[in-house]
Protein backbone atom coordinates (compact mmCIF):
# COMPACT_ATOMS: atom_id res chain seq x y z
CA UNK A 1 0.00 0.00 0.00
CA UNK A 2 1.52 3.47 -1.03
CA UNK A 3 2.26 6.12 1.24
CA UNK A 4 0.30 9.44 1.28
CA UNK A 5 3.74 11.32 0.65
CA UNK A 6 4.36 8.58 -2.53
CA UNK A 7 1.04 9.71 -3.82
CA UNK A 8 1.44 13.73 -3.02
CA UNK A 9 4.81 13.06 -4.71
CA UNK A 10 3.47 11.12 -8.09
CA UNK A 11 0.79 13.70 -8.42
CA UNK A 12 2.74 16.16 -8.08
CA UNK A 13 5.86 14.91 -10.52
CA UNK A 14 2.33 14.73 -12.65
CA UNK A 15 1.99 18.67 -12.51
CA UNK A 16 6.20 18.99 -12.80
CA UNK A 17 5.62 17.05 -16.06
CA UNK A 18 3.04 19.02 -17.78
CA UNK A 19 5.30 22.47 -17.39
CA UNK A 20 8.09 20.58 -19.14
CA UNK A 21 6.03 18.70 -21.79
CA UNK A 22 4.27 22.27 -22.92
CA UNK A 23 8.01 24.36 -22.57
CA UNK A 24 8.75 24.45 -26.39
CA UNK A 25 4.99 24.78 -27.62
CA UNK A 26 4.60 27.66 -25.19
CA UNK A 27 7.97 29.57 -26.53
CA UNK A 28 6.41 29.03 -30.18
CA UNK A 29 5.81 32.65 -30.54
CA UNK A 30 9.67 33.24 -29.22
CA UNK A 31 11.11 30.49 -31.39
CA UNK A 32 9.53 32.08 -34.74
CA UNK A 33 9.90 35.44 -34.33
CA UNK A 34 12.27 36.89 -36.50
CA UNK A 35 14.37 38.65 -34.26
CA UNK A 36 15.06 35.72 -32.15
CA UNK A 37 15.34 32.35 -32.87
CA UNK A 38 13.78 32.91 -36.52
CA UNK A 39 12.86 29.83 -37.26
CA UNK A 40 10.15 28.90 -40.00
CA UNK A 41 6.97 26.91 -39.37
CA UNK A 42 8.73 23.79 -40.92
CA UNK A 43 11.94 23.96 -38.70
CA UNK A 44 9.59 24.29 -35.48
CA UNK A 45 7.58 21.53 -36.66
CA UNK A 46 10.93 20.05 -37.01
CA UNK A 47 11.91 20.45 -33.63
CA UNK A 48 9.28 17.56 -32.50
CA UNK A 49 10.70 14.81 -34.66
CA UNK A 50 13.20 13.98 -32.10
CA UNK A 51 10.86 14.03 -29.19
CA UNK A 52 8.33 11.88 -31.22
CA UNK A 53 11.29 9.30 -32.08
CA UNK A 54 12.21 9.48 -28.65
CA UNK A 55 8.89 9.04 -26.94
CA UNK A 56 7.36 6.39 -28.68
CA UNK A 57 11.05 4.25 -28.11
CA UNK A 58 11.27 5.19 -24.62
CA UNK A 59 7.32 4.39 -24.17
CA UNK A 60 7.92 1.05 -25.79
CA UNK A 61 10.80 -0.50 -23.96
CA UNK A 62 9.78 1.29 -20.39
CA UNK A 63 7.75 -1.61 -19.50
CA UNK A 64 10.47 -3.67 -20.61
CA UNK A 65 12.78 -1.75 -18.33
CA UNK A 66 10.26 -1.11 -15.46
CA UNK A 67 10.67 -5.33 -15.12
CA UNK A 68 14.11 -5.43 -15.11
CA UNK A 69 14.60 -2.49 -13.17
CA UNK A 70 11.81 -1.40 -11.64
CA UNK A 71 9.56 1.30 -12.33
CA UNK A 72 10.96 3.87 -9.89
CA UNK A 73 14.44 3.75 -11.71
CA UNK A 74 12.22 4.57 -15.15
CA UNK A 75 10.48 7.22 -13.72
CA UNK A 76 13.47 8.69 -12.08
CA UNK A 77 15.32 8.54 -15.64
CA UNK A 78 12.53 10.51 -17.10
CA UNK A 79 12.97 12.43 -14.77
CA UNK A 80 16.79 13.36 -15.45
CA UNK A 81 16.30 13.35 -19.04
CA UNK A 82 13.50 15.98 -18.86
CA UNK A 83 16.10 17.92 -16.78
CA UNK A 84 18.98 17.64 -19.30
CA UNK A 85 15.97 18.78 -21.73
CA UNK A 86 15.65 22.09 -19.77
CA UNK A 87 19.22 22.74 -19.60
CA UNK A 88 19.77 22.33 -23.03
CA UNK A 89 16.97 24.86 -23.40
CA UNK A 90 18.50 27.37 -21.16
CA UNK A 91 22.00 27.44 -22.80
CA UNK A 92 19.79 27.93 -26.33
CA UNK A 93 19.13 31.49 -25.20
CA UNK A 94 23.05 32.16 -25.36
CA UNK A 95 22.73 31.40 -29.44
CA UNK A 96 19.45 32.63 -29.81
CA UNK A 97 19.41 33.98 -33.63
CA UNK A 98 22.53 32.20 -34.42
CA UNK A 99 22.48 29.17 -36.94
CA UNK A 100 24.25 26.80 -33.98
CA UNK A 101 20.50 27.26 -32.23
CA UNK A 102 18.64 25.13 -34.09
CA UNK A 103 21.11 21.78 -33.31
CA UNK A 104 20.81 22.63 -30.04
CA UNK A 105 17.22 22.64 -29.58
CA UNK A 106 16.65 19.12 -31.77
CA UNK A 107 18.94 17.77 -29.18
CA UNK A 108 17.12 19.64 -25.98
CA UNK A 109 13.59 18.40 -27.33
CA UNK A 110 15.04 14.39 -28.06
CA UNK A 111 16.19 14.64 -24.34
CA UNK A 112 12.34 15.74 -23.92
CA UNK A 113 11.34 12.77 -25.73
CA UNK A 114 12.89 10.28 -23.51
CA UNK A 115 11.75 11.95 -20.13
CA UNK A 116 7.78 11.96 -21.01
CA UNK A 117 8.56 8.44 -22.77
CA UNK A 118 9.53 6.74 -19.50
CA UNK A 119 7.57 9.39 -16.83
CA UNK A 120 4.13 9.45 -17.93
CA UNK A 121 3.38 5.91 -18.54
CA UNK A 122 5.49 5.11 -14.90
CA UNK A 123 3.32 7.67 -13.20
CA UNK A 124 0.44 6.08 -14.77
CA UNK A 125 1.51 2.89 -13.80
CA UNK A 126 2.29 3.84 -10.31
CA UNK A 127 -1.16 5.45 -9.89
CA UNK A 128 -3.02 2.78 -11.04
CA UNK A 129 -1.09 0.05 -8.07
CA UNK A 130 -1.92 2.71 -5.70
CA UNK A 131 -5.58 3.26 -6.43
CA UNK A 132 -6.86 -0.81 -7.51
CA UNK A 133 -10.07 0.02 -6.87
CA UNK A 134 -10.49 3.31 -9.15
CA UNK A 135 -8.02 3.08 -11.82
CA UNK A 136 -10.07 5.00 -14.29
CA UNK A 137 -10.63 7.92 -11.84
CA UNK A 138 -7.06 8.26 -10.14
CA UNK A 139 -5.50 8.12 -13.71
CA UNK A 140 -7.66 10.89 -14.83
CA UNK A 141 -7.06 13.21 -11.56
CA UNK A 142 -3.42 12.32 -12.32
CA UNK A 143 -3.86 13.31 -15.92
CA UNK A 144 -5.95 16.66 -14.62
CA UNK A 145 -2.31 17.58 -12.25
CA UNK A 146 -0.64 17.03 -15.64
CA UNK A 147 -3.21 18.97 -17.73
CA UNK A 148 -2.12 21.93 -15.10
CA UNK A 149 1.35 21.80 -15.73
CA UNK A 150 0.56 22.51 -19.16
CA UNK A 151 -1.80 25.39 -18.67
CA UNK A 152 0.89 26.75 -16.44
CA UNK A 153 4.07 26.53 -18.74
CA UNK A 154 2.43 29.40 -21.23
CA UNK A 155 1.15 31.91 -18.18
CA UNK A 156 5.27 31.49 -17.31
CA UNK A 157 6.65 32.13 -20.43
CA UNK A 158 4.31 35.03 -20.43
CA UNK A 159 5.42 36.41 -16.99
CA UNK A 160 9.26 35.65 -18.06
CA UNK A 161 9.04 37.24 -20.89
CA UNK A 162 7.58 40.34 -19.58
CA UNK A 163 10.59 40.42 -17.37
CA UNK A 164 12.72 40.51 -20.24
CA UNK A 165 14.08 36.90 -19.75
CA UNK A 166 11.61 33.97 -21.45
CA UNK A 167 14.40 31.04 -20.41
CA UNK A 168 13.14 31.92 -17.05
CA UNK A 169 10.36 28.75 -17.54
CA UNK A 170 13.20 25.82 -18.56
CA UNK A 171 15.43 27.48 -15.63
CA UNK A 172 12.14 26.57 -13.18
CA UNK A 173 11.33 23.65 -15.10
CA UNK A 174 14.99 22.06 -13.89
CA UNK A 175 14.78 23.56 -10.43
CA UNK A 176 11.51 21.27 -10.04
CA UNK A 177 12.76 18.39 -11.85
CA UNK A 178 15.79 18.43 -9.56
CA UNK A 179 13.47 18.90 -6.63
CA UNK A 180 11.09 16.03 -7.28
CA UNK A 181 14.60 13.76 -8.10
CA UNK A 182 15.85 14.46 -4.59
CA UNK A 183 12.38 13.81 -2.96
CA UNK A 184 11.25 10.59 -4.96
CA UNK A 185 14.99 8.98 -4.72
CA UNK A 186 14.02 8.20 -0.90
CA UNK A 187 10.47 6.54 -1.63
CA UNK A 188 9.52 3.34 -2.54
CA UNK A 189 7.45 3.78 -5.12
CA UNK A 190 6.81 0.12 -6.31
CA UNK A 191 3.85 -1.13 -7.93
CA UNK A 192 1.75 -4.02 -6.59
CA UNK A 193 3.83 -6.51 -8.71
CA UNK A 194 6.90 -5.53 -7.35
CA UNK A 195 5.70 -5.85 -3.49
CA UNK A 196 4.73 -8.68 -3.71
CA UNK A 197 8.13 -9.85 -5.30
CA UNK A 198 6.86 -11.39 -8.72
CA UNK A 199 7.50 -10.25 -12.54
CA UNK A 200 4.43 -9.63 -14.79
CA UNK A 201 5.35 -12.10 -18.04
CA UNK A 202 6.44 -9.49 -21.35
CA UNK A 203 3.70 -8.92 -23.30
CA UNK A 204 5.75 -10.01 -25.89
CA UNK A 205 5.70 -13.45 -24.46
CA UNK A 206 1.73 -13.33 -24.73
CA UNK A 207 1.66 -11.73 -28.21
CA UNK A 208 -0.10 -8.42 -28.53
CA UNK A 209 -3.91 -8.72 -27.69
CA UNK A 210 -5.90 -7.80 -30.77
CA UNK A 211 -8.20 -5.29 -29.25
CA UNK A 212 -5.11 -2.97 -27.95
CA UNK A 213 -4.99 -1.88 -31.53
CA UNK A 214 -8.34 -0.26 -30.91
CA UNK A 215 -6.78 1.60 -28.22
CA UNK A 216 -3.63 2.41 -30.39
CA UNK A 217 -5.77 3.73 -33.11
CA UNK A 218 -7.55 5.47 -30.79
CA UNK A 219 -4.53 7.35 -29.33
CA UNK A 220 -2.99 8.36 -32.85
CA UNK A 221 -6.30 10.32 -33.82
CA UNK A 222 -6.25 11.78 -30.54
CA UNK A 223 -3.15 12.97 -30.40
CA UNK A 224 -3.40 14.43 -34.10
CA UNK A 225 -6.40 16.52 -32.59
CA UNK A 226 -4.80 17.58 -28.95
CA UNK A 227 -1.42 18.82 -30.98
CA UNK A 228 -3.26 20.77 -33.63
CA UNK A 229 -4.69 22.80 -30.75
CA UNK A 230 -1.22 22.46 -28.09
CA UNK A 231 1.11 23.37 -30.73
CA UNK A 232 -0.14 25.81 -33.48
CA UNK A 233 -3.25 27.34 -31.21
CA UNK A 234 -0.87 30.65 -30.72
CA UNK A 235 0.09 30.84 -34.47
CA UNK A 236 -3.20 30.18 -36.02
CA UNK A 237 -4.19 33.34 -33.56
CA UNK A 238 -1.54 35.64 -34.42
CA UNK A 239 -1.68 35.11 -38.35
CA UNK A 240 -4.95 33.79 -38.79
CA UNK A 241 -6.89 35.75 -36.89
CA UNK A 242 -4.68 38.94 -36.09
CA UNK A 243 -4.26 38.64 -32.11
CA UNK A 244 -1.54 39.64 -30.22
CA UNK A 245 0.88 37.75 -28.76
CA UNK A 246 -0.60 38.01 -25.39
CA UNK A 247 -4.45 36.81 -26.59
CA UNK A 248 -2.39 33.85 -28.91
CA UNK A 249 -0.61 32.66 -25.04
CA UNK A 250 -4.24 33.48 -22.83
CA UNK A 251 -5.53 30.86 -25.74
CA UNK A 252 -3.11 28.23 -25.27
CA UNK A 253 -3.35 28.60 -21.59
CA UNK A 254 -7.00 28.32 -21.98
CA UNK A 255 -6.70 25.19 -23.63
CA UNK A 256 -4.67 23.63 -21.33
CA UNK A 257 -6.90 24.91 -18.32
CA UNK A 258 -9.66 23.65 -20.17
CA UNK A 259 -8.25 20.03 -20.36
CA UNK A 260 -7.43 20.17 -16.47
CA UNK A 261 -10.65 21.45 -15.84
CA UNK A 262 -12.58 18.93 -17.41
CA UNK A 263 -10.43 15.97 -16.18
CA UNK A 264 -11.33 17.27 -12.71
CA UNK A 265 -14.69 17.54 -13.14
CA UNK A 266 -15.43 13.79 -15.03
CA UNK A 267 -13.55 12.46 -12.23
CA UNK A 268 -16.05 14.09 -9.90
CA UNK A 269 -18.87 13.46 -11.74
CA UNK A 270 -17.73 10.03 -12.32
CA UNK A 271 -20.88 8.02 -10.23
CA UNK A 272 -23.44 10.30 -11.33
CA UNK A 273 -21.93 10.77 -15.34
CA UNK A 274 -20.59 6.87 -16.11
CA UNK A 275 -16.70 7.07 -17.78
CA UNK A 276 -18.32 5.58 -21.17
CA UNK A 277 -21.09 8.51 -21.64
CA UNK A 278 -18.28 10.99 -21.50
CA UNK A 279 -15.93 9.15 -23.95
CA UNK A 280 -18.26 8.45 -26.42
CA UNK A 281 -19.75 12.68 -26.09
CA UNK A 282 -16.38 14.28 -25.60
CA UNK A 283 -14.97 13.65 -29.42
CA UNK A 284 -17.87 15.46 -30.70
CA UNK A 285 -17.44 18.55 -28.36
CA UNK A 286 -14.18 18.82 -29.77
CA UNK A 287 -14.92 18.67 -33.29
CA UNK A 288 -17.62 21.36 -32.64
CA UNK A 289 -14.61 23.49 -31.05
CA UNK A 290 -12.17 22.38 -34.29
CA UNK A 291 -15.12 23.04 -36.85
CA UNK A 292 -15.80 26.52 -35.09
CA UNK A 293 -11.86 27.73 -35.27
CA UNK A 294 -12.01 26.88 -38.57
CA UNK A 295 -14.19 29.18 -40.03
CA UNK A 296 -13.51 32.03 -37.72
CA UNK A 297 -12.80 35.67 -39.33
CA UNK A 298 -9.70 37.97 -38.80
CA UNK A 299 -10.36 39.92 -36.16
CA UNK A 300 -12.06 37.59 -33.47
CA UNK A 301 -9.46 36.60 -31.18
CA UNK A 302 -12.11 36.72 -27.80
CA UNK A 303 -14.15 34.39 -29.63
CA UNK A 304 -10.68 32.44 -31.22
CA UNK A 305 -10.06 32.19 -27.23
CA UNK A 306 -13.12 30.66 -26.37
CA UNK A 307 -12.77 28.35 -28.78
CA UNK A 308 -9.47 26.71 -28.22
CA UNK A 309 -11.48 26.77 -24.52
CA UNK A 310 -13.95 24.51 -25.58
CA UNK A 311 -11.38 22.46 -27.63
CA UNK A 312 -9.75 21.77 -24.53
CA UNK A 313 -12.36 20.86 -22.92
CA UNK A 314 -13.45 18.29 -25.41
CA UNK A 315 -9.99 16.98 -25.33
CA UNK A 316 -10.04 16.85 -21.48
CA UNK A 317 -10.64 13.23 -20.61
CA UNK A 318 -10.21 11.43 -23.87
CA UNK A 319 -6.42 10.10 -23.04
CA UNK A 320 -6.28 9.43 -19.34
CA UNK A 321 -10.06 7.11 -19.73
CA UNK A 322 -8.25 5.36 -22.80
CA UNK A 323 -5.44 4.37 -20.39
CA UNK A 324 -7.51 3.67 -17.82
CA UNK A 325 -10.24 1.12 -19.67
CA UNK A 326 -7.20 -0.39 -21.98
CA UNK A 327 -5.56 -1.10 -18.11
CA UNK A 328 -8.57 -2.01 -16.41
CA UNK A 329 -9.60 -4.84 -19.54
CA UNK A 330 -6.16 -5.75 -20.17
CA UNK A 331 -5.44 -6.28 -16.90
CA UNK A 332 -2.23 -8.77 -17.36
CA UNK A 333 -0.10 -6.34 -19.67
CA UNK A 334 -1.42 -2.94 -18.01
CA UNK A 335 1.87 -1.33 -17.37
CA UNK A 336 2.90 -2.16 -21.04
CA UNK A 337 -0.56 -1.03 -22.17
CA UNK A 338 0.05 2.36 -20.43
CA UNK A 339 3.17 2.67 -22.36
CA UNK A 340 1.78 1.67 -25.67
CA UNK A 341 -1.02 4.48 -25.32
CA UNK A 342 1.47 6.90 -25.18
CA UNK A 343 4.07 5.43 -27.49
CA UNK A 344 0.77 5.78 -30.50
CA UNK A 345 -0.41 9.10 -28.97
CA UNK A 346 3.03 10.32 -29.99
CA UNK A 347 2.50 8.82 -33.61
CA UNK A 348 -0.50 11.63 -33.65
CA UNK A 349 1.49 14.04 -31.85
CA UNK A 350 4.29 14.00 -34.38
CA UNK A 351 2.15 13.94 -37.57
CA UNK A 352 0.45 17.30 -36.43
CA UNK A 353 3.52 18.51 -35.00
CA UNK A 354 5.72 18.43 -37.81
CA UNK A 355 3.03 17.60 -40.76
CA UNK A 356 1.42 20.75 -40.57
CA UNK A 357 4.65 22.89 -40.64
CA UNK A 358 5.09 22.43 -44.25
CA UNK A 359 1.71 22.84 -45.06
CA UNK A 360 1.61 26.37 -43.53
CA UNK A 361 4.64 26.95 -45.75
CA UNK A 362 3.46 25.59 -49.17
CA UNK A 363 0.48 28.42 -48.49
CA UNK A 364 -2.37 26.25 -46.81
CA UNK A 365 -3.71 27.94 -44.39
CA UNK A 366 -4.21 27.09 -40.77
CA UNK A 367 -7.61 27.30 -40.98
CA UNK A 368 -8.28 24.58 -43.29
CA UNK A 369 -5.81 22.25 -40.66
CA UNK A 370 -8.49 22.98 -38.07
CA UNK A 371 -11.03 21.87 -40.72
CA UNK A 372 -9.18 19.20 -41.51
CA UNK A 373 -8.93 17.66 -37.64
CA UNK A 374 -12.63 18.79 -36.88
CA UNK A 375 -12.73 15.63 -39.19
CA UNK A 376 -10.52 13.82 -37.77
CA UNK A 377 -12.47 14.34 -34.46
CA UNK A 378 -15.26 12.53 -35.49
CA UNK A 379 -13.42 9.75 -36.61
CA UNK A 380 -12.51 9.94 -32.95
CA UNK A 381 -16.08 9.84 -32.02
CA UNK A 382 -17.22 6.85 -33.85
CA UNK A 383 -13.86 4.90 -32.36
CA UNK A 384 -14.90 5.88 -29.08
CA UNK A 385 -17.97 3.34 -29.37
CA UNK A 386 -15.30 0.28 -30.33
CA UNK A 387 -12.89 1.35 -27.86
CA UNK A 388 -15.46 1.75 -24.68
CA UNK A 389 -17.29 -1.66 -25.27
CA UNK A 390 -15.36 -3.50 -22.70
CA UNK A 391 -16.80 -6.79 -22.36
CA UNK A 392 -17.77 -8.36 -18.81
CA UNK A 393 -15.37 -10.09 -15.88
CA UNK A 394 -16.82 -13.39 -16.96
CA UNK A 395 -15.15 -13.06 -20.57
CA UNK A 396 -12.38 -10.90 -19.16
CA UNK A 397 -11.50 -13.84 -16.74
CA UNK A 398 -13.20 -17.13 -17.49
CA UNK A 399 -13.72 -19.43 -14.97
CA UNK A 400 -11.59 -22.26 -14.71
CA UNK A 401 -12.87 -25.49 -17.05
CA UNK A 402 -14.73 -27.86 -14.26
CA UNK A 403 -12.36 -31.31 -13.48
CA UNK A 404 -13.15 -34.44 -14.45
């Protein structure tokens, strides 16, 4: 049984990890403008390659690793790779404009990569063993503590900026990462598995069930839809529909509040509003939000604002309830299930965060991305009905055949 302080701790390395995961996507408006880093919408697109490689190999193998090592070592080498991220970040700043920049920063964001590769799905992981009896619920307040990070990173860069130093948000992004390593080095953490002194078989061993590709598919179209909004929300204000730099960060911060928000409240609402209702109703909320960006005239930030709102909302509880029902009805590979959510949501995540960089400079236009995902939103929708059809204990775990 986990401590309260492990659990304060996990939760909180949750929040730690949303700052660092949104660092780059918040400086977006820094790293294009011309008279600082300069770079075009391809090269920032560019910059997430690395951390998409990274992530999805690092998701893969950190159940393999979490076995042989266990999964506090994982988490607390996600945990110094997000930290060599952050440095990497900071010492950027001393070439900002220079050509020796951009190197730098492919390297800082693979380093990225590899921390939310083995953190996330260990702090998933680690929540689920210490909550058994509401997985689905616990994962999704864990995922709300992350979805505040993120809101967070933007309203720093903000603040730093304003001060006249915008590194300010990687230098505070290591000072916690350094923090939580010092703190979680003297805990336990060990999953149920691991107390009790026994190895979960690979799920190699077993051969990949065939309904986790329902979850994987799942996860890609997902993350194609969250990145649209987490990556080019402040650019698609600032040249699409003429806002300043200030309304393009309130909108990516409203976003990310928005997805915290609403993982707080389905977890609240969870007895009253049952986990499937909301999966099944959240993809369409989101392609409302998508569809409405879309078509929005220059000029309209407030309403461009409330949008990306909305589309945060509808994004809200979509990832942390696919985690939780692929772990809950594949029980008997959940840690590697946890890893190979994430590991596909990064497929998504790097298609929309490098795809639509050279779209936006062969002359498409950002609004007919936003079209294009309010589609791909409700493809999300209609998946949400084969994902969230888990079957029942008896076929989950048949009895045992009767002897004789």
């Amino acid at each position: 049984m986990a401590s309260s302080r492990e659990t304060r701790v996990v939760f909180g390395a949750g929040v730690v990890q949303g700052v660092v995961l949104v660092t780059f996507p918040a400086a977006s408006t820094i790293l294009t403008d011309p008279d600082r880093y300069d770079l075009s919408s391809t090269q920032y697109g560019l910059l997430f390659v690395p951390q998409v490689v990274t992530a999805i190999a690092a998701s893969l193998l950190g159940a393999t690793l979490g076995r042989r090592f266990g999964t506090k070592r994982v988490y607390l080498a996600g945990l110094a790779a997000g930290l060599v991220s952050m440095a990497l970040l900071v010492v950027s700043a001393l070439f900002e404009g220079d050509a020796g920049a951009f190197p730098l920063l492919l390297v800082a964001t693979a380093f990225l990569g590899v921390g939310f590769g083995l953190t996330v799905p260990a702090l998933n992981t680690l929540t689920a063993a210490f909550h058994p009896g509401r997985v689905a619920s616990s994962v999704l307040v864990l995922n709300a503590l992350l979805g505040l990070g993120t809101a967070l990173a933007p309203v720093f860069v903000a603040i730093f900026d304003g001060l006249g130093f915008w590194w300010g948000l990687p230098v505070l992004s290591a000072a916690l990462l350094a923090l939580l390593l010092a703190t979680s080095a003297g805990l336990p953490l060990r999953t149920g598995d691991e107390e009790a002194g026994r190895e979960t078989a690979p799920a190699a061993t077993r051969g990949i069930p065939a309904r986790f590709w329902a979850y994987a598919g799942f996860a890609v179209l997902y993350g194609v839809c969250e990145t649209v909004n987490g990556n080019w929300s402040q650019l698609d204000m600032t040249s699409e529909l003429g806002a300043s730099t200030t309304a393009a960060a309130v909108a990516l911060t409203a976003f990310w509040g928005m997805v915290t928000v609403g993982r707080v409240l389905f977890a609240a609402v969870e007895r009253r509003l049952p986990p499937k209702v909301t999966y099944h109703a959240l993809p369409f909320v989101l392609a409302a939000a998508l569809g409405l960006i879309a078509i929005l005239p220059e000029g309209r930030g407030g309403l461009g604002i409330l949008a990306f709102g909305l589309a945060g909302l509808g994004c809200s509880a979509l990832l942390p309830l696919t985690i939780g029902f692929g772990q809950e009805e594949l029980a008997g590979i959940s840690a590697a299930v946890a890893g190979g959510v994430i590991a596909f949501y990064q497929v998504g995540y790097g298609l929309a965060a490098f795809g639509v960089g050279p779209l936006v400079d062969g002359g498409v236009a950002l609004s007919t991305v936003y079209g294009i995902a309010a589609l791909v939103a409700l493809a999300l929708g209609a998946l949400s009905f084969v994902v969230a059809r888990r079957p029942g204990p008896a076929s989950l775990h048949p009895p045992p055949e009767p002897v004789g």
